[in-house]
Protein backbone atom coordinates (compact mmCIF):
# COMPACT_ATOMS: atom_id res chain seq x y z
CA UNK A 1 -13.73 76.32 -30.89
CA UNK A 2 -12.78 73.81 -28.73
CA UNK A 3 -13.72 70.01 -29.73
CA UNK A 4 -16.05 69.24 -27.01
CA UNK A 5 -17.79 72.94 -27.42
CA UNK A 6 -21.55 73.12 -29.68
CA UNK A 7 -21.47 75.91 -32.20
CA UNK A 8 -24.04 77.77 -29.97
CA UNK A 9 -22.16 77.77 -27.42
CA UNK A 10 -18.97 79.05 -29.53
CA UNK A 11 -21.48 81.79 -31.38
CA UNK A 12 -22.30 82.89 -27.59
CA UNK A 13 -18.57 83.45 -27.17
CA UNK A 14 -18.10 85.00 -30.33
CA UNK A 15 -21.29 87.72 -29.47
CA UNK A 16 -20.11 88.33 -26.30
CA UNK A 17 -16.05 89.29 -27.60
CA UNK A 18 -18.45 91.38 -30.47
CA UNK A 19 -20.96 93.03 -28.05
CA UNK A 20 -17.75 93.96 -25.82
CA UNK A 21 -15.78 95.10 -28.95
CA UNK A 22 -18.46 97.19 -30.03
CA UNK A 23 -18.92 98.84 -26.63
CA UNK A 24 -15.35 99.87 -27.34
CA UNK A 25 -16.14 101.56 -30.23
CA UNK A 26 -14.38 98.57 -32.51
CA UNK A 27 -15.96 97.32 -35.73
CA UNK A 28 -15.47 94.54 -38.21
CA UNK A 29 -16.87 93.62 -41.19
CA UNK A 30 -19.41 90.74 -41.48
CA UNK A 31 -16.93 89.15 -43.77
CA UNK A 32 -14.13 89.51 -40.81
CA UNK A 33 -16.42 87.87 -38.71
CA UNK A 34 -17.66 85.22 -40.70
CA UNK A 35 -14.00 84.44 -41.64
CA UNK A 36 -12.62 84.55 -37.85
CA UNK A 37 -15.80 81.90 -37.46
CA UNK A 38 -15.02 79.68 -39.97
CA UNK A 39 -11.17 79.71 -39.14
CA UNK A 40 -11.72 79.05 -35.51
CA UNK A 41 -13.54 75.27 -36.27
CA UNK A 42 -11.58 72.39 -35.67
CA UNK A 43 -9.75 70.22 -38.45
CA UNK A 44 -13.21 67.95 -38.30
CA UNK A 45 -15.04 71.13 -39.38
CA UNK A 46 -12.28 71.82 -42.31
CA UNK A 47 -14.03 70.42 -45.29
CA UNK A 48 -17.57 72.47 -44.11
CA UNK A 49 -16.01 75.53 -43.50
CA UNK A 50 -14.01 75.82 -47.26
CA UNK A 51 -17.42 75.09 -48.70
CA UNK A 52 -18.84 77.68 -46.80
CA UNK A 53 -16.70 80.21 -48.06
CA UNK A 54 -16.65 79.37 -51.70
CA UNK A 55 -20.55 78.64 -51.80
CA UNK A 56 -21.56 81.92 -49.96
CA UNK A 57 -20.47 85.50 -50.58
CA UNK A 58 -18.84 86.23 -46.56
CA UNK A 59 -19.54 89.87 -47.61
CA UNK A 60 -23.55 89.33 -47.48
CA UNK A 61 -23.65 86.03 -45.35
CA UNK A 62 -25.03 87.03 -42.02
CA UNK A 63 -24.16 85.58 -39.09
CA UNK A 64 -27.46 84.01 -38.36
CA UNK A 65 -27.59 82.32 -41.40
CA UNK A 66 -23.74 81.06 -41.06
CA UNK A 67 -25.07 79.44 -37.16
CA UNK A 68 -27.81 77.77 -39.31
CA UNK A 69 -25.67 75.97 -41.88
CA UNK A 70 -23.13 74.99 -39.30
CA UNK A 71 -26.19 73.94 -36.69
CA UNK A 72 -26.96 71.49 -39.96
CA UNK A 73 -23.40 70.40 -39.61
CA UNK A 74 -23.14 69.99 -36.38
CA UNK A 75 -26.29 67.42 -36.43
CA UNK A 76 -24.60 66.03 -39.01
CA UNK A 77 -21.47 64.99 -37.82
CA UNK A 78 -23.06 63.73 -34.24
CA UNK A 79 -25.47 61.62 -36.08
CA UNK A 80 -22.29 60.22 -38.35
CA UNK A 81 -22.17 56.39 -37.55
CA UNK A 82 -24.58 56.42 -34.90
CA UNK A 83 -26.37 53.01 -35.92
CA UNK A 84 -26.18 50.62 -33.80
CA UNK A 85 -24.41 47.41 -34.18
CA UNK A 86 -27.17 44.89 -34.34
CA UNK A 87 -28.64 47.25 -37.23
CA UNK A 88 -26.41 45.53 -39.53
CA UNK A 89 -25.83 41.52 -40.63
CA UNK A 90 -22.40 40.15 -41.77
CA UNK A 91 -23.43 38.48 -44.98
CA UNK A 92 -20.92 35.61 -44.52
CA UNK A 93 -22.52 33.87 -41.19
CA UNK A 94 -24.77 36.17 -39.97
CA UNK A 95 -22.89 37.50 -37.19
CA UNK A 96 -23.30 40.93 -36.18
CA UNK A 97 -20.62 43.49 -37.18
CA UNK A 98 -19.96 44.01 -33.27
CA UNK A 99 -18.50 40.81 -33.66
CA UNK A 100 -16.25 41.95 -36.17
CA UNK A 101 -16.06 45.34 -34.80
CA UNK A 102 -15.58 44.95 -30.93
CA UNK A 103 -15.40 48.73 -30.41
CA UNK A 104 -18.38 49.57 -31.83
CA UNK A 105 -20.68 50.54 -29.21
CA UNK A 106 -24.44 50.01 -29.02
């Protein structure tokens, strides 16, 4: 998965390499698949993707339900320090932490 790419739009790869696969005749097993998933994240992803694998059996984890806990993730981790500068108040002089924090953007 590339670092700019959505996990839908990496699941649409990964279906298409399957559907094409399968057309050959080639099969894995849902826990191949789920692993080649999880292993294709980036480092960002690491952390998600162990717990994935020692949470839920890969062996009876389907693929849908791996899109939806990463989908979760994914909102996660774009919503990560999205709040806006003026949400927050230095306590000192009640300057804003953009003051303090010049790259933070609004």
């Amino acid at each position: 998965m590339k670092d700019n790419e959505t996990i839908d739009e990496m699941f649409g790869w990964f279906q298409t390499i399957l559907s094409g696969l399968k057309s050959l005749e080639t099969k894995f097993s849902q826990t191949h698949n789920n692993l080649k998933i999880l292993e294709s994240l980036p480092k960002v992803w690491e952390l998600k993707a162990t717990s994935i694998s020692k949470a839920h059996h890969l062996k009876t984890l389907t693929l849908d339900e791996l899109l939806k806990t990463l989908r979760v993730h994914e909102v996660y981790l774009n919503n990560k320090g999205c709040l806006k500068a003026n949400d927050f108040f230095s306590l000192r002089t009640g300057e804003t932490i953009k003051d303090e924090c010049p790259t933070l953007e609004k």
